[in-house]
C-alpha atoms as a PDB file:
ATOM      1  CA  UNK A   1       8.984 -23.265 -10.668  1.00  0.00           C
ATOM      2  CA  UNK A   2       7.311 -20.869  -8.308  1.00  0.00           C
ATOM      3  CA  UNK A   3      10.405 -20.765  -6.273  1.00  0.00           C
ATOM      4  CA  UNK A   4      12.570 -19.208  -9.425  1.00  0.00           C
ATOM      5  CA  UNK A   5       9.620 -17.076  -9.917  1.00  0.00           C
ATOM      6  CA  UNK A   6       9.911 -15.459  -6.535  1.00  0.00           C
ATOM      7  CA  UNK A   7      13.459 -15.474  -6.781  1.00  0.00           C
ATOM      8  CA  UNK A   8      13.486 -13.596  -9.678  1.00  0.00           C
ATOM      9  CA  UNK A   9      10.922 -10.755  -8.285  1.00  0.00           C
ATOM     10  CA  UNK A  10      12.715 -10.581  -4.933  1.00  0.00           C
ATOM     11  CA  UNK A  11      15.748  -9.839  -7.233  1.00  0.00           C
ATOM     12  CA  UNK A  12      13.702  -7.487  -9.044  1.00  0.00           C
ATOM     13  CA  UNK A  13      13.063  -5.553  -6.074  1.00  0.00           C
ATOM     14  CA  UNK A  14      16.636  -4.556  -5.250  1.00  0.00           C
ATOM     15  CA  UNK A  15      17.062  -1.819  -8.190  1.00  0.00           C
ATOM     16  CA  UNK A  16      13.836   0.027  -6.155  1.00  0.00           C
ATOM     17  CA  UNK A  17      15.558  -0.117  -2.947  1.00  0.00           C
ATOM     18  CA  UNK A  18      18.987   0.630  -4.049  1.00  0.00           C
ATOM     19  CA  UNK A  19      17.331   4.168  -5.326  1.00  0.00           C
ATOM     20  CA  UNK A  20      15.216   4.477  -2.397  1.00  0.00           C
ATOM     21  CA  UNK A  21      18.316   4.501  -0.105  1.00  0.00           C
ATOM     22  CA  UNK A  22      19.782   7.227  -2.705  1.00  0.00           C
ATOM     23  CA  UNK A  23      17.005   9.403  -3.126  1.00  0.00           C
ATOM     24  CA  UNK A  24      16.316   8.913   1.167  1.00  0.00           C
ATOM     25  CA  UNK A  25      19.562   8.853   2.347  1.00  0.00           C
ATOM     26  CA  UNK A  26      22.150  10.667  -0.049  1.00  0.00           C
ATOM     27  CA  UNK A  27      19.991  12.861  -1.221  1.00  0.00           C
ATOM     28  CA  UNK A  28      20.376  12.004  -4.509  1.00  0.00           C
ATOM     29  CA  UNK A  29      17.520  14.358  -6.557  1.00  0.00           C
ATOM     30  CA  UNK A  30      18.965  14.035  -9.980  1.00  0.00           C
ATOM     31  CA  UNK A  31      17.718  10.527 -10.317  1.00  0.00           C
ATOM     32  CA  UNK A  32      14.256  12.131 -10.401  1.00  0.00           C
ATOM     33  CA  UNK A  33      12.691  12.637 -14.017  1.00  0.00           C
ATOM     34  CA  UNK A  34      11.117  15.614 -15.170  1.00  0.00           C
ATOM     35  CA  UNK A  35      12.028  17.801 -11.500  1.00  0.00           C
ATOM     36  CA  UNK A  36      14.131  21.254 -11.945  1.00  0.00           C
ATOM     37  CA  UNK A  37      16.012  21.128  -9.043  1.00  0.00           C
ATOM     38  CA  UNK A  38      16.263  25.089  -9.270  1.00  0.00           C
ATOM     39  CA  UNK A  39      12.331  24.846  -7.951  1.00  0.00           C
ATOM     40  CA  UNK A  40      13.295  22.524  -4.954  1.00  0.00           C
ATOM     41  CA  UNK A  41      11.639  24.747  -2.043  1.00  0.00           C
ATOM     42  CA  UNK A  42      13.224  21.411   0.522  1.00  0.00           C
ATOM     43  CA  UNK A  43      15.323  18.959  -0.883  1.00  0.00           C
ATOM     44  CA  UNK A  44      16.160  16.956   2.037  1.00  0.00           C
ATOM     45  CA  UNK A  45      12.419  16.718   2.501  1.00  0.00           C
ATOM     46  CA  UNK A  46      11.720  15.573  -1.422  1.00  0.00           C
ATOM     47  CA  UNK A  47      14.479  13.108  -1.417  1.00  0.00           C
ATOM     48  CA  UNK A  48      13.057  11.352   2.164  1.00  0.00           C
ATOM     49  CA  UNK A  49       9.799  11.372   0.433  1.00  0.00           C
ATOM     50  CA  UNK A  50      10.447   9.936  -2.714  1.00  0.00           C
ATOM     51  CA  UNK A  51      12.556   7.273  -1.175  1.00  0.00           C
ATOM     52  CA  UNK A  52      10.540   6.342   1.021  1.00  0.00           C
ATOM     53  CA  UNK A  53       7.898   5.846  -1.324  1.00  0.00           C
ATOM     54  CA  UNK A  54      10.770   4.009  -3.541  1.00  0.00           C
ATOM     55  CA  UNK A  55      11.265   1.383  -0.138  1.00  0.00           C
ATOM     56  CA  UNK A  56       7.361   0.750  -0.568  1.00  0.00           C
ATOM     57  CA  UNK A  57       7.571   0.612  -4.055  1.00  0.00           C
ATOM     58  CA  UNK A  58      10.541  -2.505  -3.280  1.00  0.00           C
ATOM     59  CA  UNK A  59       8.456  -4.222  -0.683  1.00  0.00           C
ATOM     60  CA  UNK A  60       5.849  -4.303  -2.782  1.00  0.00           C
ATOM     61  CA  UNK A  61       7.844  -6.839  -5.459  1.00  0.00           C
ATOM     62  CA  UNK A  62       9.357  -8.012  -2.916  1.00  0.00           C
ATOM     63  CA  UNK A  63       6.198  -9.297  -0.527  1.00  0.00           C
ATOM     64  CA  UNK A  64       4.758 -10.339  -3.942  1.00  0.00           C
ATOM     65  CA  UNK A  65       8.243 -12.638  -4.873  1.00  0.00           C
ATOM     66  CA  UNK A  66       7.887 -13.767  -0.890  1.00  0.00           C
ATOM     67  CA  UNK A  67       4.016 -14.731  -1.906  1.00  0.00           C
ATOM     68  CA  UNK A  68       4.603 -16.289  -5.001  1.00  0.00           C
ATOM     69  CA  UNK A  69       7.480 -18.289  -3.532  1.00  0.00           C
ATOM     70  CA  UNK A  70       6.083 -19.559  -0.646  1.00  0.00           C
ATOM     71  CA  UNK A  71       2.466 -19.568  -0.760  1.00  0.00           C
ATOM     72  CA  UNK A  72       0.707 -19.376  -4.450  1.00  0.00           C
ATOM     73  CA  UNK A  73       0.062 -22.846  -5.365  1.00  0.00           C
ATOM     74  CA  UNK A  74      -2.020 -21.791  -8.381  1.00  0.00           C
ATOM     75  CA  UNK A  75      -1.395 -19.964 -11.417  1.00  0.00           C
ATOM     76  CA  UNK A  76      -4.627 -18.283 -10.020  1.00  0.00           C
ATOM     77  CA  UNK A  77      -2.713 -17.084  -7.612  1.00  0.00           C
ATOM     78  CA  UNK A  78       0.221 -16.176  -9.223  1.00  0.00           C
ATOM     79  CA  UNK A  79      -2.066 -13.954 -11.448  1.00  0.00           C
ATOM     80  CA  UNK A  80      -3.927 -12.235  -8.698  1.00  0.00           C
ATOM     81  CA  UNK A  81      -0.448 -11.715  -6.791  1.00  0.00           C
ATOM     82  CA  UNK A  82       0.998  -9.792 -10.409  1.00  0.00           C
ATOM     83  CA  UNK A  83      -2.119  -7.622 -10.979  1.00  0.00           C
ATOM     84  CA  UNK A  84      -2.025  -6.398  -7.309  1.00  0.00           C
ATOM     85  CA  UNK A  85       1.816  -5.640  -7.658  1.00  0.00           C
ATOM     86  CA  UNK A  86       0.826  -4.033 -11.071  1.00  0.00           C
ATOM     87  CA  UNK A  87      -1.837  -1.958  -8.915  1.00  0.00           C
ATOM     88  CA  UNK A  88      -0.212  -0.602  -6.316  1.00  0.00           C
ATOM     89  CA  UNK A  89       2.867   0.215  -7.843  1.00  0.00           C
ATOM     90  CA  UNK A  90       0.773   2.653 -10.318  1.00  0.00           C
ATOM     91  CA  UNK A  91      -0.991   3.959  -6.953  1.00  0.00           C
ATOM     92  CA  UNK A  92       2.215   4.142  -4.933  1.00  0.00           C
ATOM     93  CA  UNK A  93       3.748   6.116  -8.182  1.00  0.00           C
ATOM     94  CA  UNK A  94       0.505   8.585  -8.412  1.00  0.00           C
ATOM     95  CA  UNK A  95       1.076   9.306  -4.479  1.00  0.00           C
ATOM     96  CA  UNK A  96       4.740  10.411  -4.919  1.00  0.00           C
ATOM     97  CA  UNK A  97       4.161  12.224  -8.113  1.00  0.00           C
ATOM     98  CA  UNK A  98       1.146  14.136  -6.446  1.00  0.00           C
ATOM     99  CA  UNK A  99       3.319  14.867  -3.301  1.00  0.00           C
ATOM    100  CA  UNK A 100       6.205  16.068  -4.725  1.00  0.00           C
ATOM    101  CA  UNK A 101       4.277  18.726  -5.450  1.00  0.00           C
ATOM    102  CA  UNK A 102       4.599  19.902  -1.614  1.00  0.00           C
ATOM    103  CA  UNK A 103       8.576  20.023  -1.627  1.00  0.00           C
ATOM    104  CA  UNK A 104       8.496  22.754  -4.623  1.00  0.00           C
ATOM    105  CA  UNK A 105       8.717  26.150  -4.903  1.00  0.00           C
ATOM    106  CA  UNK A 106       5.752  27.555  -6.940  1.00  0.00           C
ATOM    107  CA  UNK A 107       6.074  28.913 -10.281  1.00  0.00           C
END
């Protein structure tokens, strides 16, 4: 059962790097809620930014799906693995909406 369970959160985890690669490597800004792209001071530098913080975002699910799968033996485990993921995603998604902030123009 654990092994379906990391499975399906490795799976989960390719939607986050499939937009990371956009947002890093096309360039892809439009996928970004609630930015005006007319106030993009450096848009090649927003859209490494973001997707790089989209890649982390993926590993994160990911390395939790890896732990889960391999290594939690408990749902104990399983539970401390799901509130960490459910942690630092929320942290990882504060740290790119605060520094965003850099990459636009003011106003």
């Amino acid at each position: 059962m654990n092994l379906l369970a990391g499975v399906i959160f490795i799976v989960a985890a390719i939607p986050a790097f499939v937009v990371g690669y956009l947002l890093h490597n096309k360039q892809r800004l439009g996928l970004l809620s609630n930015v005006d792209l007319a106030l993009v001071a450096d848009a090649a530098a927003l859209g490494r930014f973001t997707g790089r913080a989209m890649y982390f975002i993926g590993a994160v699910i990911a390395g939790v799906g890896l732990y889960v799968a391999s290594f939690a033996h408990s749902k104990t485990g399983i539970v401390y693995a799901v509130l960490f993921m459910t942690i630092a995603i929320n942290a990882l998604i504060g740290w790119m909406m605060v520094g965003m902030k850099r990459y636009m123009k003011p106003g």
